[in-house]
Protein backbone atom coordinates (compact mmCIF):
# COMPACT_ATOMS: atom_id res chain seq x y z
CA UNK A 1 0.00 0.00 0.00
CA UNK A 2 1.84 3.13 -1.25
CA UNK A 3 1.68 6.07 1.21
CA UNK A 4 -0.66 8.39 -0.72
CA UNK A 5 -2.99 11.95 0.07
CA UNK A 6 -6.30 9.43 1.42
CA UNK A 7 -3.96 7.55 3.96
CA UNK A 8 -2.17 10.85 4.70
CA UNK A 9 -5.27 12.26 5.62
CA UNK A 10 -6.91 9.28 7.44
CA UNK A 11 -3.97 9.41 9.51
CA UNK A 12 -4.23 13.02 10.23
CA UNK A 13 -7.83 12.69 11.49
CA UNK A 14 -6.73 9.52 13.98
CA UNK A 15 -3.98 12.37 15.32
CA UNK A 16 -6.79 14.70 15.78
CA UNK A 17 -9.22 12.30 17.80
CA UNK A 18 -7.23 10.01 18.67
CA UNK A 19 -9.85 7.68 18.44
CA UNK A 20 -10.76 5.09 15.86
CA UNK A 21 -14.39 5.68 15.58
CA UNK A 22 -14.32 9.46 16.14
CA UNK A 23 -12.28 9.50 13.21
CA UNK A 24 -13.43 7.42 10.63
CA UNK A 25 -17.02 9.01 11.37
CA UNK A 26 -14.86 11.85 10.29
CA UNK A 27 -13.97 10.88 7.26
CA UNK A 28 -17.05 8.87 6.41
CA UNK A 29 -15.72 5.82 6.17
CA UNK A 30 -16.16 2.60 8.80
CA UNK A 31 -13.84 2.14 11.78
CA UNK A 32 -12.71 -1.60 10.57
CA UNK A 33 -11.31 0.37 7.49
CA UNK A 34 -9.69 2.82 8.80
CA UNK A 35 -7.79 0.44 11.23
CA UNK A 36 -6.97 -2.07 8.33
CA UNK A 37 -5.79 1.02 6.29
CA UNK A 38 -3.51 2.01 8.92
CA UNK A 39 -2.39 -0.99 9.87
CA UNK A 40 -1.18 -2.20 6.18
CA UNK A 41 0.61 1.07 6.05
CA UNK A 42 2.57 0.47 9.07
CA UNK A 43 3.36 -3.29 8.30
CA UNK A 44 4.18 -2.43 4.71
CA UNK A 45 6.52 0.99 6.27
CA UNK A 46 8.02 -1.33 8.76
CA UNK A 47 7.17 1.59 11.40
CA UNK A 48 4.74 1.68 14.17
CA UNK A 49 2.96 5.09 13.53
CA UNK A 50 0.16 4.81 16.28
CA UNK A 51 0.80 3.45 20.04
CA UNK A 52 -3.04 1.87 20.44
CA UNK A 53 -4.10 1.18 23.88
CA UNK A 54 -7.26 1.51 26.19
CA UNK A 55 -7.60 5.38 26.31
CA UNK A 56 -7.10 5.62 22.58
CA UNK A 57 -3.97 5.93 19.48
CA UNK A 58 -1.54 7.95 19.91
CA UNK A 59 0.77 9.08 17.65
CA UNK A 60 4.79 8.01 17.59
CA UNK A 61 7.63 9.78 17.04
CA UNK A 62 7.04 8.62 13.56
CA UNK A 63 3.54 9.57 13.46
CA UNK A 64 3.75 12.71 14.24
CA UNK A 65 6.41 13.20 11.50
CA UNK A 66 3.79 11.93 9.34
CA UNK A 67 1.37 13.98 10.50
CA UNK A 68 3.24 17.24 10.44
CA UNK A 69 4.44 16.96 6.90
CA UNK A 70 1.62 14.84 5.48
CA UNK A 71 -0.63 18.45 6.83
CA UNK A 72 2.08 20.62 4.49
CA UNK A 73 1.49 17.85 1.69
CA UNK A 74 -2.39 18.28 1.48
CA UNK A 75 -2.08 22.03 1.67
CA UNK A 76 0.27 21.39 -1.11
CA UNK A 77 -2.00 19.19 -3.11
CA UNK A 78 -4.98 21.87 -2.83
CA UNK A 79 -3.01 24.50 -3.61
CA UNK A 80 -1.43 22.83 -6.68
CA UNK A 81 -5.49 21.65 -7.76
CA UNK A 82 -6.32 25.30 -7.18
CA UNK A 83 -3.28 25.94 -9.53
CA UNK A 84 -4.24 23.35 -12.23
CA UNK A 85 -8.12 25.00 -12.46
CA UNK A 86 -7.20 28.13 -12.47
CA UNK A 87 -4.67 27.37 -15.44
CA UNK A 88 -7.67 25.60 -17.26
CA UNK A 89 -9.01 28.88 -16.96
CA UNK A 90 -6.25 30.98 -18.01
CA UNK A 91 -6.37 33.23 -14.86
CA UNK A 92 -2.74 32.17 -13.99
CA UNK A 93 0.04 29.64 -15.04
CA UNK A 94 3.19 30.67 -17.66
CA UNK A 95 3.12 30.75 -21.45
CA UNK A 96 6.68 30.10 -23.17
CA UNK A 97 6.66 31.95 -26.45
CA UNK A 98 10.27 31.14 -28.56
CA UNK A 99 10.60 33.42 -31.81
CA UNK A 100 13.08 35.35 -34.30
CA UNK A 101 13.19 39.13 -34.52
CA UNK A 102 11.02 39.69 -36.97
CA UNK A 103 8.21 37.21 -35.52
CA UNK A 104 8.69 39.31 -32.06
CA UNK A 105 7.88 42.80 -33.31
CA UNK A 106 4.53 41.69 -35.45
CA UNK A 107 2.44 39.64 -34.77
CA UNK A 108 3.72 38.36 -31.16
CA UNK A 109 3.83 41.73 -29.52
CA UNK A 110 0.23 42.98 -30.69
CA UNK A 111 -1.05 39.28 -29.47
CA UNK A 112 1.05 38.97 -26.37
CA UNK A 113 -0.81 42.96 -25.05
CA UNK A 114 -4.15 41.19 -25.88
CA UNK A 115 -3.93 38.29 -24.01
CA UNK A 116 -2.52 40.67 -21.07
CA UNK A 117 -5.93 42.58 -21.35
CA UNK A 118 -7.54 39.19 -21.21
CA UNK A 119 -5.59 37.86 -18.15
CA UNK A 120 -3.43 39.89 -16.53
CA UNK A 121 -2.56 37.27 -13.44
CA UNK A 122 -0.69 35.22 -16.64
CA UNK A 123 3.20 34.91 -16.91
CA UNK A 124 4.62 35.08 -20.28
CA UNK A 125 7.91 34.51 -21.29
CA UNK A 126 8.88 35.36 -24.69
CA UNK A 127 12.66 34.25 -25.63
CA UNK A 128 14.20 35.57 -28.82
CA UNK A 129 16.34 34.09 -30.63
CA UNK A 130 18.01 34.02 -34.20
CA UNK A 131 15.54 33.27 -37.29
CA UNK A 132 17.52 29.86 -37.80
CA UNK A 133 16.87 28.70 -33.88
CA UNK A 134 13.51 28.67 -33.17
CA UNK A 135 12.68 25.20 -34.34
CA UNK A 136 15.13 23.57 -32.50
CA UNK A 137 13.87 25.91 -29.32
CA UNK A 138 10.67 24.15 -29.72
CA UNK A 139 12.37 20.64 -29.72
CA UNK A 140 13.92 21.31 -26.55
CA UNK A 141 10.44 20.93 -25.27
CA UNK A 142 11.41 24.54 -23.34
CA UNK A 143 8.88 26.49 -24.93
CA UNK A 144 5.66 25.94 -26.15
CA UNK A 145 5.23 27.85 -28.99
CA UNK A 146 8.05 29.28 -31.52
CA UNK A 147 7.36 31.92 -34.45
CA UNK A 148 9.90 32.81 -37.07
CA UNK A 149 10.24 32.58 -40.80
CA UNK A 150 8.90 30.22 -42.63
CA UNK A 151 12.14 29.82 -44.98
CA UNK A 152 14.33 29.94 -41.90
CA UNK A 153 12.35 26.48 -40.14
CA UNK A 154 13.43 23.61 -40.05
CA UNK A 155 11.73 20.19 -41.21
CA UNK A 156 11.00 17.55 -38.57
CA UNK A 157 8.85 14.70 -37.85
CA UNK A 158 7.73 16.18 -34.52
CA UNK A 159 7.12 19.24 -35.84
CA UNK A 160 4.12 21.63 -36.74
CA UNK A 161 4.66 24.31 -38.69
CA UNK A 162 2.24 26.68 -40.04
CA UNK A 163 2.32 29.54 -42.19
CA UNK A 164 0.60 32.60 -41.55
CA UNK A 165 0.04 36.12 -44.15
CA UNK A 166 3.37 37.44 -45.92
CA UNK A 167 4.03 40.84 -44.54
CA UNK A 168 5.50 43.41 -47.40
CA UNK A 169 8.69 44.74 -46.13
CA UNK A 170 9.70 48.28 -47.23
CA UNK A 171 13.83 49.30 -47.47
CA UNK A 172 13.79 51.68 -44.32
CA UNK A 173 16.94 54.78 -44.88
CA UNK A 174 17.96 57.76 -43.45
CA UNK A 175 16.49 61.30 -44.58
CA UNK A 176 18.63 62.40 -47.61
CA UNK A 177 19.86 58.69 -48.70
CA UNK A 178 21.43 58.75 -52.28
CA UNK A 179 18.16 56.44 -53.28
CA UNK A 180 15.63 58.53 -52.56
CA UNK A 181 15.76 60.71 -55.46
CA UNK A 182 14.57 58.10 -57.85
CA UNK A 183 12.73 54.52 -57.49
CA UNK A 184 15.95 52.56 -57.52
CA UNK A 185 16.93 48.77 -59.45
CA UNK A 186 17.49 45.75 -56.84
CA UNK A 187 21.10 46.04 -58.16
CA UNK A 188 21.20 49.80 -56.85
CA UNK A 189 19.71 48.37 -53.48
CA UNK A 190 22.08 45.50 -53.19
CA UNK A 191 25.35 47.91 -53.36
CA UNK A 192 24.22 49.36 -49.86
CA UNK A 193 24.56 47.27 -46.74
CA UNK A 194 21.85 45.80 -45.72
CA UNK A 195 20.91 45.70 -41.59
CA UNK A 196 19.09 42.23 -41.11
CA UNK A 197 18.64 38.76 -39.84
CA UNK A 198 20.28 35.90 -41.29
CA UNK A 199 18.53 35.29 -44.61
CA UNK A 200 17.43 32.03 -46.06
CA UNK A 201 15.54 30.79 -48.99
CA UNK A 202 14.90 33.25 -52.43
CA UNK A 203 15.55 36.22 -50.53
CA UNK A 204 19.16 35.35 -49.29
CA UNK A 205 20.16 33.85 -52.74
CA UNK A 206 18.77 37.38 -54.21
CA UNK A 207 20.43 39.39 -52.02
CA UNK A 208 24.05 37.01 -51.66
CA UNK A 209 24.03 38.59 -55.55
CA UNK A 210 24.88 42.57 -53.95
CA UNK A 211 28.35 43.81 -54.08
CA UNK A 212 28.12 45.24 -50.55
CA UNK A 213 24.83 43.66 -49.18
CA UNK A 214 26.61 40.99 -47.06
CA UNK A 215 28.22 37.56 -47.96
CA UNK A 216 27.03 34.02 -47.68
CA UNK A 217 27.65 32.24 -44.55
CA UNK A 218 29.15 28.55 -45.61
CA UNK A 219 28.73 27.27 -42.14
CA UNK A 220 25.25 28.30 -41.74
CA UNK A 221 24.13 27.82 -45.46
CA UNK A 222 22.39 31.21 -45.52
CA UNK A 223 23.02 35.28 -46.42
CA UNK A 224 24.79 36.70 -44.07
CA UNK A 225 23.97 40.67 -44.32
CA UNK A 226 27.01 43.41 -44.19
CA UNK A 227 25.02 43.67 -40.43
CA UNK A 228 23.49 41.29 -39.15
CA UNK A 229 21.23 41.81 -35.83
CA UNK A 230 18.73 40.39 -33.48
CA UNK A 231 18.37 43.60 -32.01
CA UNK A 232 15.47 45.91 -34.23
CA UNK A 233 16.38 48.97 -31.65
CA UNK A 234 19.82 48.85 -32.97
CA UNK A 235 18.83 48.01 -36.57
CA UNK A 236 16.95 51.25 -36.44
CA UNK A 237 19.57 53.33 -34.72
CA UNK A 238 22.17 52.77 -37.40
CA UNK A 239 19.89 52.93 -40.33
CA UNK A 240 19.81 56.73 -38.58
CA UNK A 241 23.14 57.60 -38.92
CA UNK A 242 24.41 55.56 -41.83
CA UNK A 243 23.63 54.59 -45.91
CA UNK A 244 22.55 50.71 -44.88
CA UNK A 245 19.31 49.78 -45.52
CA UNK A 246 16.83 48.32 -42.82
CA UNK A 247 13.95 45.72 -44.36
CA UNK A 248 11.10 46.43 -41.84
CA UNK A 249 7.07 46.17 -41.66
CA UNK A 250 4.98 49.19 -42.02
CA UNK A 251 3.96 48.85 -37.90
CA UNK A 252 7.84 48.34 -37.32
CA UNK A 253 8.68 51.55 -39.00
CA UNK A 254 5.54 53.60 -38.06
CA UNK A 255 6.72 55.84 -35.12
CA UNK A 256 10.81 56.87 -36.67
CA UNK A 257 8.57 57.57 -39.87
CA UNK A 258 5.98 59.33 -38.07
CA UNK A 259 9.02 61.55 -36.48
CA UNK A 260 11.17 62.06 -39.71
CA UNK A 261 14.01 59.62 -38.74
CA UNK A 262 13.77 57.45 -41.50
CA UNK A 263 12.18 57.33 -44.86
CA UNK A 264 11.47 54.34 -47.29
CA UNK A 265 12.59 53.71 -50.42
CA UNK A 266 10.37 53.34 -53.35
CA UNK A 267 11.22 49.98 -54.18
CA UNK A 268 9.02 46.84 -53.81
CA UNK A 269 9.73 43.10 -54.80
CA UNK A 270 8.32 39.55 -54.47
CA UNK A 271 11.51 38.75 -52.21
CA UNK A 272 10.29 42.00 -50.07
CA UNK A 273 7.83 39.71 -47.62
CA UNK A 274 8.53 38.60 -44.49
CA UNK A 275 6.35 35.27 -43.83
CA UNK A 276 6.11 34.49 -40.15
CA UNK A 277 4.85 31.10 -39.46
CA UNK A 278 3.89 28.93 -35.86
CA UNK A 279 6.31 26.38 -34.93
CA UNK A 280 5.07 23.76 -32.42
CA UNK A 281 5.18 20.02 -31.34
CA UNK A 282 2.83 18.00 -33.03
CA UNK A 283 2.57 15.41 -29.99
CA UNK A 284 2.10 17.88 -27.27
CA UNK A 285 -1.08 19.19 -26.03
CA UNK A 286 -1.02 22.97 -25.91
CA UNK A 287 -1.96 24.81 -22.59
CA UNK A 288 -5.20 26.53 -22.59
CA UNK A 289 -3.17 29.93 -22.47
CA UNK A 290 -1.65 28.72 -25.29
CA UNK A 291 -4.62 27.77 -27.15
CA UNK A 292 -6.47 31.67 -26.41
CA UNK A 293 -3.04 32.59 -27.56
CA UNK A 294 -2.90 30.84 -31.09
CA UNK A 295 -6.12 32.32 -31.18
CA UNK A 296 -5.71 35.73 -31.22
CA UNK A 297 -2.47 35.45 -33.57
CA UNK A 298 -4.56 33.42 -35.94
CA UNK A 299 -7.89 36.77 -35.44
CA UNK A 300 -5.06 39.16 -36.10
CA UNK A 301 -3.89 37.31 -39.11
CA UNK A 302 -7.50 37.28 -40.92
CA UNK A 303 -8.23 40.93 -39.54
CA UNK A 304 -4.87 42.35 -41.56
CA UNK A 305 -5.58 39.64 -44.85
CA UNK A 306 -8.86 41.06 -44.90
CA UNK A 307 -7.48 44.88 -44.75
């Protein structure tokens, strides 16, 4: 008979009354069981947990061990069934979000303040990482969701992976840029350096074509742009101050455009689209949080398709 939370709390009650019959009335269960119960626990322990005698039971040394930490256990156990319900209904618990730049700025950040709204007593942790590691993020069974690329995933038999809307990217520069006086060729744009991820797929065999754009990474069998960054604060900092070229959304680039810290080029391509898409486990069952979460992504997505 394994020592579990029913035994733990039959034994608790015998402490209190100290009295067989007071205490499986207690419980609502017959005296004969609650003795047999007790008993086959302390054969199957090896430890006498009750001194029995004419004025009652009595707790041991060993007793009253299991009596003060088997109380702690059951608070534990409610508290952790309190936990699980209240997770079922999203008012608590954590939500592990794993996803490249790109992914983190639109659409994670618009769904991550909505959820917020929903339920603000829920923890979420969003790691970001580079475009080319959120798939095996997800395999380390750390987080339960990844976004990034859909170029930069990678294939895998426990994998999910599905694409959501292409975002157009526009060619972000600073006020006065040499390109700005004329809609430029993709040859024009590719001898400037470009400021982005690491680029895989048609848009990093386009761009590995530039003179200054960046190079192609061997190791990593992607472009490798003249600077690459994780870090869209930074990205937008030195497309400020310098003649590189940032690819960014429209909602990325609203508020330096707004103030007159950067203009876009007039210059639009098929390889110009940024195509997030979910990365998850296909044998894991997703949170609740995580389910309200997919949720809203997948609202946003048919909200800006539709627009």
């Amino acid at each position: 008979m394994k020592l579990t939370l029913k035994l733990i709390e039959q034994a608790i009650a015998l402490g209190e009354f100290g009295n067989f019959a007071k205490a499986a009335e207690q419980l609502g269960i017959s005296q004969p069981t609650l003795s047999r119960n007790l008993a086959t626990l302390e054969d199957e322990l090896g430890l006498q947990l009750f001194d029995r005698g004419r004025n009652g039971a009595f707790p041991t040394v060993f007793g009253r061990v299991l009596i003060e930490r088997g109380a702690r256990v059951l608070r534990e156990a409610g508290a952790l069934h309190d936990e699980l319900l209240a997770v079922a209904g999203l008012d608590t618990g954590q939500l592990k979000i794993v996803a490249g730049p790109y992914a983190v700025e639109d659409p994670i950040a618009q769904a991550v303040a909505s959820l917020m709204n929903e339920r603000p007593g829920l923890h979420i942790r969003i790691t970001q990482v580079g475009p080319d590691e959120v798939s095996a993020a997800v395999l380390s069974r750390e987080h339960e969701l990844g976004f990034g690329g859909r170029d930069s995933q990678t294939a895998h038999e426990h994998l999910r992976i599905e694409p959501l809307a292409p975002r157009r990217l526009f060619l972000a520069c600073r006020p006065g840029h040499p390109l700005l006086a004329r809609p430029p060729t993709l040859d024009e744009v590719l001898a400037y350096p470009l400021i982005t991820v690491l680029l895989q797929g048609p848009a990093g065999a386009a761009a590995a074509t530039g003179a200054r754009a960046g190079s192609v990474d061997a190791a990593r069998q992607a472009f490798s742009p003249a600077i690459e960054v994780n870090s869209f604060d930074a990205a937008r900092r030195i497309t400020r101050s310098t003649d590189a070229l940032f690819p960014a959304t429209s909602t990325m680039l609203a508020a330096d455009l707004e103030a007159g810290h950067v203009a876009t080029l007039d210059y639009d391509s098929p390889l110009l689209r940024s195509q997030p898409a979910i990365v998850r486990l296909s044998d894991r069952t997703l949170s609740p949080s995580a389910e309200r979460f997919l949720a809203i992504v997948r609202d946003f997505e048919r909200r800006l398709h539709g627009a």
